[in-house]
C-alpha atoms as a PDB file:
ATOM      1  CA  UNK A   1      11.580 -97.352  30.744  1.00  0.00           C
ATOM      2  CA  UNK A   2      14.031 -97.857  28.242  1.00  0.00           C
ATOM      3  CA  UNK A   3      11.888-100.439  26.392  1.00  0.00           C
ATOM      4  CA  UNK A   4       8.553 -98.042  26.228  1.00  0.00           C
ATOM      5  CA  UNK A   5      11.677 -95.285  24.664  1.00  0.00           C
ATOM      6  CA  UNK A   6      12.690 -97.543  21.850  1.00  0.00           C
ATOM      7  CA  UNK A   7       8.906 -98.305  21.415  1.00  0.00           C
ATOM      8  CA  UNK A   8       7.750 -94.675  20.951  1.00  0.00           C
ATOM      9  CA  UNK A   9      10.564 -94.110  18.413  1.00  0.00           C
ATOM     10  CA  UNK A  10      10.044 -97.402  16.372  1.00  0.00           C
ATOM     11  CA  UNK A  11       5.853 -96.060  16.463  1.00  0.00           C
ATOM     12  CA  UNK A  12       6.955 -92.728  15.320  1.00  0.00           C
ATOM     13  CA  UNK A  13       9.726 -94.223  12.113  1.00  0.00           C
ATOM     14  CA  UNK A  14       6.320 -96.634  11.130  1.00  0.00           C
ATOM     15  CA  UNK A  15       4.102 -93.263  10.547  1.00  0.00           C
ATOM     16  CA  UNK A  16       6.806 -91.612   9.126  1.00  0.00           C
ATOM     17  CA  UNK A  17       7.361 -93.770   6.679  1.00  0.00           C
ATOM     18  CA  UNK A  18       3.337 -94.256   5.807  1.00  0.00           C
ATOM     19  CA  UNK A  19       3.371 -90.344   5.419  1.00  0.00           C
ATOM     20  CA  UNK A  20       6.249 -90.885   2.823  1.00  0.00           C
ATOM     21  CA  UNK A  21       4.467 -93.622   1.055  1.00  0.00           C
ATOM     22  CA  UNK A  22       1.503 -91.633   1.118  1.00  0.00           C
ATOM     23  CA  UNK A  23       2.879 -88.721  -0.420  1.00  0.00           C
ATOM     24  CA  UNK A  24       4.997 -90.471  -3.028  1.00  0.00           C
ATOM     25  CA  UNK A  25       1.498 -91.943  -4.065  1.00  0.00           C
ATOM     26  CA  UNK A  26       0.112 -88.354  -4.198  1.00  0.00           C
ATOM     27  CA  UNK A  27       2.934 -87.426  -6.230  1.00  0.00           C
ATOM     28  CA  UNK A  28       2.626 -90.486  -8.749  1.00  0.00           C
ATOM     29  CA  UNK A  29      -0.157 -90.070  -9.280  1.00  0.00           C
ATOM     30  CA  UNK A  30      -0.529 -86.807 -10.149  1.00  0.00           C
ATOM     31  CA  UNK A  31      -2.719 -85.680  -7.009  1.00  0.00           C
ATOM     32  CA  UNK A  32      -0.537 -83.675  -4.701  1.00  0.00           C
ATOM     33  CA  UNK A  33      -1.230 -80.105  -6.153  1.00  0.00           C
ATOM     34  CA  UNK A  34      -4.985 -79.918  -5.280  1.00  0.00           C
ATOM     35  CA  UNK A  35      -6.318 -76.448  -5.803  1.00  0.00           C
ATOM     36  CA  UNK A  36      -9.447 -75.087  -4.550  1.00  0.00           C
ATOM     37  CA  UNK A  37      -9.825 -71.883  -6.582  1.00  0.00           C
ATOM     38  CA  UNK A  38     -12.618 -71.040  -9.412  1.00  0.00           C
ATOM     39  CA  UNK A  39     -12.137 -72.334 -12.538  1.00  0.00           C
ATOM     40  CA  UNK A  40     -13.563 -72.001 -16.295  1.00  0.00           C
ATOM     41  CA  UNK A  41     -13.820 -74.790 -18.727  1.00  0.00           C
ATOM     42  CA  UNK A  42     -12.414 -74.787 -21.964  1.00  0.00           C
ATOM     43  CA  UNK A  43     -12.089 -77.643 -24.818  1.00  0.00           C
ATOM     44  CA  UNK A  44      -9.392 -78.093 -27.264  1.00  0.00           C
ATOM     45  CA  UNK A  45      -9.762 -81.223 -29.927  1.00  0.00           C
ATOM     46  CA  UNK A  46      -6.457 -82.383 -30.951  1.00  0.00           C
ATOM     47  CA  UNK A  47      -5.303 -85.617 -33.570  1.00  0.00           C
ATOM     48  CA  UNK A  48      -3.091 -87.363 -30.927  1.00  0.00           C
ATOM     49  CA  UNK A  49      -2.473 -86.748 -27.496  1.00  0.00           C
ATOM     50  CA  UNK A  50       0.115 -89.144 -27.168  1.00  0.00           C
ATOM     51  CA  UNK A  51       0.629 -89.914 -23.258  1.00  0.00           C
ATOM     52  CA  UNK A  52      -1.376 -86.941 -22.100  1.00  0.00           C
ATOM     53  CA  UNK A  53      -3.355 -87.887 -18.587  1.00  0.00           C
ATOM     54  CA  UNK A  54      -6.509 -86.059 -16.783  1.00  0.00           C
ATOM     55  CA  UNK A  55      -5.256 -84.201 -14.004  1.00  0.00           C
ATOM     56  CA  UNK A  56      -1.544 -83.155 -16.677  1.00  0.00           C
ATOM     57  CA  UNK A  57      -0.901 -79.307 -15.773  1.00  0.00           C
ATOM     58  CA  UNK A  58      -1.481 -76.877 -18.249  1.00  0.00           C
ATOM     59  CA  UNK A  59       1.287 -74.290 -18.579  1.00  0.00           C
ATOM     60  CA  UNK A  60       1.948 -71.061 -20.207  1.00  0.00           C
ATOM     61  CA  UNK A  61       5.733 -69.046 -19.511  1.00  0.00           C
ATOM     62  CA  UNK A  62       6.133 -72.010 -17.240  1.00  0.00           C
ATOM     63  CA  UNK A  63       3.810 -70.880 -14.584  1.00  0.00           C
ATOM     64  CA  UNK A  64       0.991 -73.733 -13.925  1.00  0.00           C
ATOM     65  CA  UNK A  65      -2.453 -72.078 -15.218  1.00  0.00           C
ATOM     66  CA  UNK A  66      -5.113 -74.824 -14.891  1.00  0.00           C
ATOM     67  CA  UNK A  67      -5.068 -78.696 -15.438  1.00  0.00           C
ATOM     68  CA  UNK A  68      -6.896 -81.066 -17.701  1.00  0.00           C
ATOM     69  CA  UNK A  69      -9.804 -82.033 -16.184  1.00  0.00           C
ATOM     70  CA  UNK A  70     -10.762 -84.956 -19.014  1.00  0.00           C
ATOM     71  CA  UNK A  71     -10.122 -86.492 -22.267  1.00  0.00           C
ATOM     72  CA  UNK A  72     -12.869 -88.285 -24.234  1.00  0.00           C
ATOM     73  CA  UNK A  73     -12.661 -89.440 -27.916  1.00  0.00           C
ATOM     74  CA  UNK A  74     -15.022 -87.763 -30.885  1.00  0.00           C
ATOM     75  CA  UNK A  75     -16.174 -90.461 -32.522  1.00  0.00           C
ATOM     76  CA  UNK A  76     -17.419 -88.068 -35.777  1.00  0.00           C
ATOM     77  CA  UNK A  77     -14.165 -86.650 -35.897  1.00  0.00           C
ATOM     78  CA  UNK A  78     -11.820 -88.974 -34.906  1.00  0.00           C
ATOM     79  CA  UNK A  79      -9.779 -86.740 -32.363  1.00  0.00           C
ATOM     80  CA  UNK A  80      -9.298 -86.286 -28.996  1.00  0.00           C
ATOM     81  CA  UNK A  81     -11.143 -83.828 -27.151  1.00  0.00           C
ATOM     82  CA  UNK A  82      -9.310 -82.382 -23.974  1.00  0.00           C
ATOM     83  CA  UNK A  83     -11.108 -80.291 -21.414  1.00  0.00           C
ATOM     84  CA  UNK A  84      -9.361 -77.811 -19.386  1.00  0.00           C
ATOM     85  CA  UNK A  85      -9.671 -76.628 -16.285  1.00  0.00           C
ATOM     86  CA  UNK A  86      -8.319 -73.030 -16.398  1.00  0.00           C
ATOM     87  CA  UNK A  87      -7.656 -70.708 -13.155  1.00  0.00           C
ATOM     88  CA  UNK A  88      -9.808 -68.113 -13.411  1.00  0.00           C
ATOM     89  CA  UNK A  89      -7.525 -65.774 -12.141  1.00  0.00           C
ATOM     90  CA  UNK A  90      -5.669 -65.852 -15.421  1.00  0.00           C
ATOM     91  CA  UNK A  91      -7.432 -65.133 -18.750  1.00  0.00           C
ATOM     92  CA  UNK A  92      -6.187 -65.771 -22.036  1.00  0.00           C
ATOM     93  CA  UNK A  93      -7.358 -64.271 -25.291  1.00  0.00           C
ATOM     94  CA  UNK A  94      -9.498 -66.152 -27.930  1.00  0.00           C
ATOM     95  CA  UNK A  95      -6.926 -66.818 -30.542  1.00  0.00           C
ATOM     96  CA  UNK A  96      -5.010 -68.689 -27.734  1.00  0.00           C
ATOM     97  CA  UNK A  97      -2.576 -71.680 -29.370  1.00  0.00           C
ATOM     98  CA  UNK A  98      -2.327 -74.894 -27.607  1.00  0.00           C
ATOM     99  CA  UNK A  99       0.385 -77.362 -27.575  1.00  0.00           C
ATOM    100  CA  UNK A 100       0.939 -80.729 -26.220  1.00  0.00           C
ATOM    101  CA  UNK A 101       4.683 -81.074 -24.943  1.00  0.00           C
ATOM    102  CA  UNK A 102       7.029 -82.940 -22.630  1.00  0.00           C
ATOM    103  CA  UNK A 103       8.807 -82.426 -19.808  1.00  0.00           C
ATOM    104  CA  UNK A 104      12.124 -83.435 -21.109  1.00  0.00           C
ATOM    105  CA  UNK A 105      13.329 -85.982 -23.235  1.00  0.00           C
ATOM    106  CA  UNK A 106      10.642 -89.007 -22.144  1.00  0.00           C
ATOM    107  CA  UNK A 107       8.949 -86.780 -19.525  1.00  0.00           C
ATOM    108  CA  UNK A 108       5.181 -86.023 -18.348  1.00  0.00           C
ATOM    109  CA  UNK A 109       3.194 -84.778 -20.911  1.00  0.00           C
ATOM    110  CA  UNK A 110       1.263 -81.174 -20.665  1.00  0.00           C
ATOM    111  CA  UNK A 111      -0.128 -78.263 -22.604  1.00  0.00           C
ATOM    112  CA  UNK A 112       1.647 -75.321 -23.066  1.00  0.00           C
ATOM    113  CA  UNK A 113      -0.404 -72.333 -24.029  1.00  0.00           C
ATOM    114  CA  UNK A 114       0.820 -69.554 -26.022  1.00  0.00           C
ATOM    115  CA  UNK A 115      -1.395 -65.935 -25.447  1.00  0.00           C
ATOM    116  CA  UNK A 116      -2.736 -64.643 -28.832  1.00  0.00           C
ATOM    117  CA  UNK A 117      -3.626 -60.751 -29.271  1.00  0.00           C
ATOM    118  CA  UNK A 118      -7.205 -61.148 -29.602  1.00  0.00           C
ATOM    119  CA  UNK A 119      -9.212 -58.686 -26.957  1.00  0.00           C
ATOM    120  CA  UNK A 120     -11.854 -61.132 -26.292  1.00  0.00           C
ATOM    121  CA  UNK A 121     -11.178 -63.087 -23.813  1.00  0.00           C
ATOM    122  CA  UNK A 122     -11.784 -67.070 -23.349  1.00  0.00           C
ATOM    123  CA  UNK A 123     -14.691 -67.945 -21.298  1.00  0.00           C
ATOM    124  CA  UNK A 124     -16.793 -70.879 -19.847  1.00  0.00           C
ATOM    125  CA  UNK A 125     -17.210 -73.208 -22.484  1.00  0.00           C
ATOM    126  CA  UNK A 126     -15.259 -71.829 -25.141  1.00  0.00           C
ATOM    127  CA  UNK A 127     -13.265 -73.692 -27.271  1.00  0.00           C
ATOM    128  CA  UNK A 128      -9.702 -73.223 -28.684  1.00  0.00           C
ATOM    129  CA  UNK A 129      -9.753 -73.841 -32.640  1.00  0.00           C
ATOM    130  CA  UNK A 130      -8.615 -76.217 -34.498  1.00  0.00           C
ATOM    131  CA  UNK A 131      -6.330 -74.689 -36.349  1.00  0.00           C
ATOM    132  CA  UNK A 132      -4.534 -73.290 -33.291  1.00  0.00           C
ATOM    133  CA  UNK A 133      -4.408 -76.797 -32.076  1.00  0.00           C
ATOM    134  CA  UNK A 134      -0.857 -79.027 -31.758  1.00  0.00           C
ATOM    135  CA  UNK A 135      -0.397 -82.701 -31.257  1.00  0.00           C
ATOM    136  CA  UNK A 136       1.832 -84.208 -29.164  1.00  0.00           C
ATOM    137  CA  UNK A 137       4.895 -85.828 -30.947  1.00  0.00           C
ATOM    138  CA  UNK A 138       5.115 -89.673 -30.526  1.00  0.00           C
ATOM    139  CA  UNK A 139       8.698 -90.597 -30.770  1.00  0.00           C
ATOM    140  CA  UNK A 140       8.333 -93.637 -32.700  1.00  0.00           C
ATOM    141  CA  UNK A 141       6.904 -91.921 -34.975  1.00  0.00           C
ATOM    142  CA  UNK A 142       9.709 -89.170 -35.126  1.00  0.00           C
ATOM    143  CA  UNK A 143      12.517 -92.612 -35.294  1.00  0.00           C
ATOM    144  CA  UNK A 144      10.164 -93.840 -37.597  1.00  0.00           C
ATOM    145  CA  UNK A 145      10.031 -91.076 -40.510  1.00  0.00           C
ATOM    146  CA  UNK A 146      14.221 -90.302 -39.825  1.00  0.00           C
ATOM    147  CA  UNK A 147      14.302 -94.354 -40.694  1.00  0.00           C
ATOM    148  CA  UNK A 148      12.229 -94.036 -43.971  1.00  0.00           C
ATOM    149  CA  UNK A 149      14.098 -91.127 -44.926  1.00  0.00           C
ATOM    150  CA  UNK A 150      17.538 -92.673 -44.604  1.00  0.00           C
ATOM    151  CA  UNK A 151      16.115 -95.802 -46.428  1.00  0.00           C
ATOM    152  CA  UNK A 152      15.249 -93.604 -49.178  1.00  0.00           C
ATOM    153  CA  UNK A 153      18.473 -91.525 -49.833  1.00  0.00           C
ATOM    154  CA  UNK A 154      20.134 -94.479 -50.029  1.00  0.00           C
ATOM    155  CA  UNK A 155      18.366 -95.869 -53.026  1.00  0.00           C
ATOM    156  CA  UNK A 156      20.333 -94.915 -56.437  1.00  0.00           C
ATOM    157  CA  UNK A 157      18.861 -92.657 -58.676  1.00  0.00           C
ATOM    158  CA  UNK A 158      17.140 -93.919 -61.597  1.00  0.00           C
ATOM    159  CA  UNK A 159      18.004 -91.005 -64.162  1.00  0.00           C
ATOM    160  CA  UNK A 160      18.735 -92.039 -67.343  1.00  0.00           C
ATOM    161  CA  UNK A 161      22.087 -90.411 -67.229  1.00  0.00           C
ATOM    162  CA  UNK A 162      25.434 -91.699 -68.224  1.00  0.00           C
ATOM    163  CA  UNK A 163      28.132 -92.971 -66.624  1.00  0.00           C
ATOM    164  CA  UNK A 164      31.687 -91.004 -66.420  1.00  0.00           C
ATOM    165  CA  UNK A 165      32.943 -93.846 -69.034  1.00  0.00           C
ATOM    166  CA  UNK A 166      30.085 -93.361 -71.553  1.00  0.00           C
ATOM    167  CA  UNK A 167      30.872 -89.335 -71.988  1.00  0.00           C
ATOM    168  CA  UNK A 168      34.170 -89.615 -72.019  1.00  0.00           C
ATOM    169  CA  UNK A 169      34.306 -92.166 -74.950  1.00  0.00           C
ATOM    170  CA  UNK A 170      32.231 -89.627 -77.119  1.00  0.00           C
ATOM    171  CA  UNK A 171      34.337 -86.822 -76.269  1.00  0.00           C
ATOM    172  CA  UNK A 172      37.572 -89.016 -77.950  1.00  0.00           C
ATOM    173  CA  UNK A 173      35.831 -89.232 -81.320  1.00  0.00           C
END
């Protein structure tokens, strides 16, 4: 009896721990939060997306309002173009901004939408402009420009003025 005891509870740590496993995959992989309400597509094309995945929540005030259903690349214009899947249950206004940020310091990526005033609303197909458009920042590229910049302040000036010991020898005559 004791044997069949030690059994069941060695049976039920083993499915425990595949449930674990299974939702730590889930969670890796971006898969855990499925949602089964409507949803209206919207594109936004932006220069760089930096680590930006399908499936990445989209945001606005924090709250999670829709996810990116895909990313493909325009070859005529060179940028990425990022399909959203918005909840219908929230609409935002045409002139809606969209921004690619990070979760902390080295974080997920997502977009983060700000609300514009316009009364139209976006719908099925519609697509955020350009102009209202942000890339994500790519840190190297951030250590990058700081490096340049440091290089070049450090680099004397090539003025032709005169040295301390030049003036002063004029002002003695």
């Amino acid at each position: 009896m004791n044997r069949k005891l030690v059994d069941v509870w060695v049976g039920l740590f083993v499915i425990l721990g595949f449930v674990a496993i299974l939702v730590l995959a889930l969670k890796a992989g971006n898969l855990a939060s499925f949602n089964f309400s409507e949803t209206y597509q919207v594109l936004a094309k932006f220069d760089n997306i930096g680590g930006l995945k399908p499936r990445a929540p989209v945001k606005s005030a924090g709250v999670v309002v829709g996810r990116v259903a895909s990313i493909e690349f325009d070859d005529q214009t060179f940028q990425a173009v990022v399909r959203l899947a918005m909840d219908k249950r929230y609409g935002f206004p045409k002139d809606t901004s969209a921004k690619i940020l990070t979760s902390g310091l080295l974080g997920e990526q997502y977009i983060g939408l700000t609300a514009g005033g316009d009364s139209a609303k976006l719908e099925q197909g519609s697509r955020i402009k350009d102009r209202n458009t942000q890339s994500a920042i790519v840190l190297e590229d951030m250590i990058s420009q700081f490096l340049y910049s440091k290089t070049s302040e450090g680099k004397p000036a090539e003025s032709g003025a005169k040295s301390g010991a030049d003036s002063g020898a004029k002002d003695n005559k």
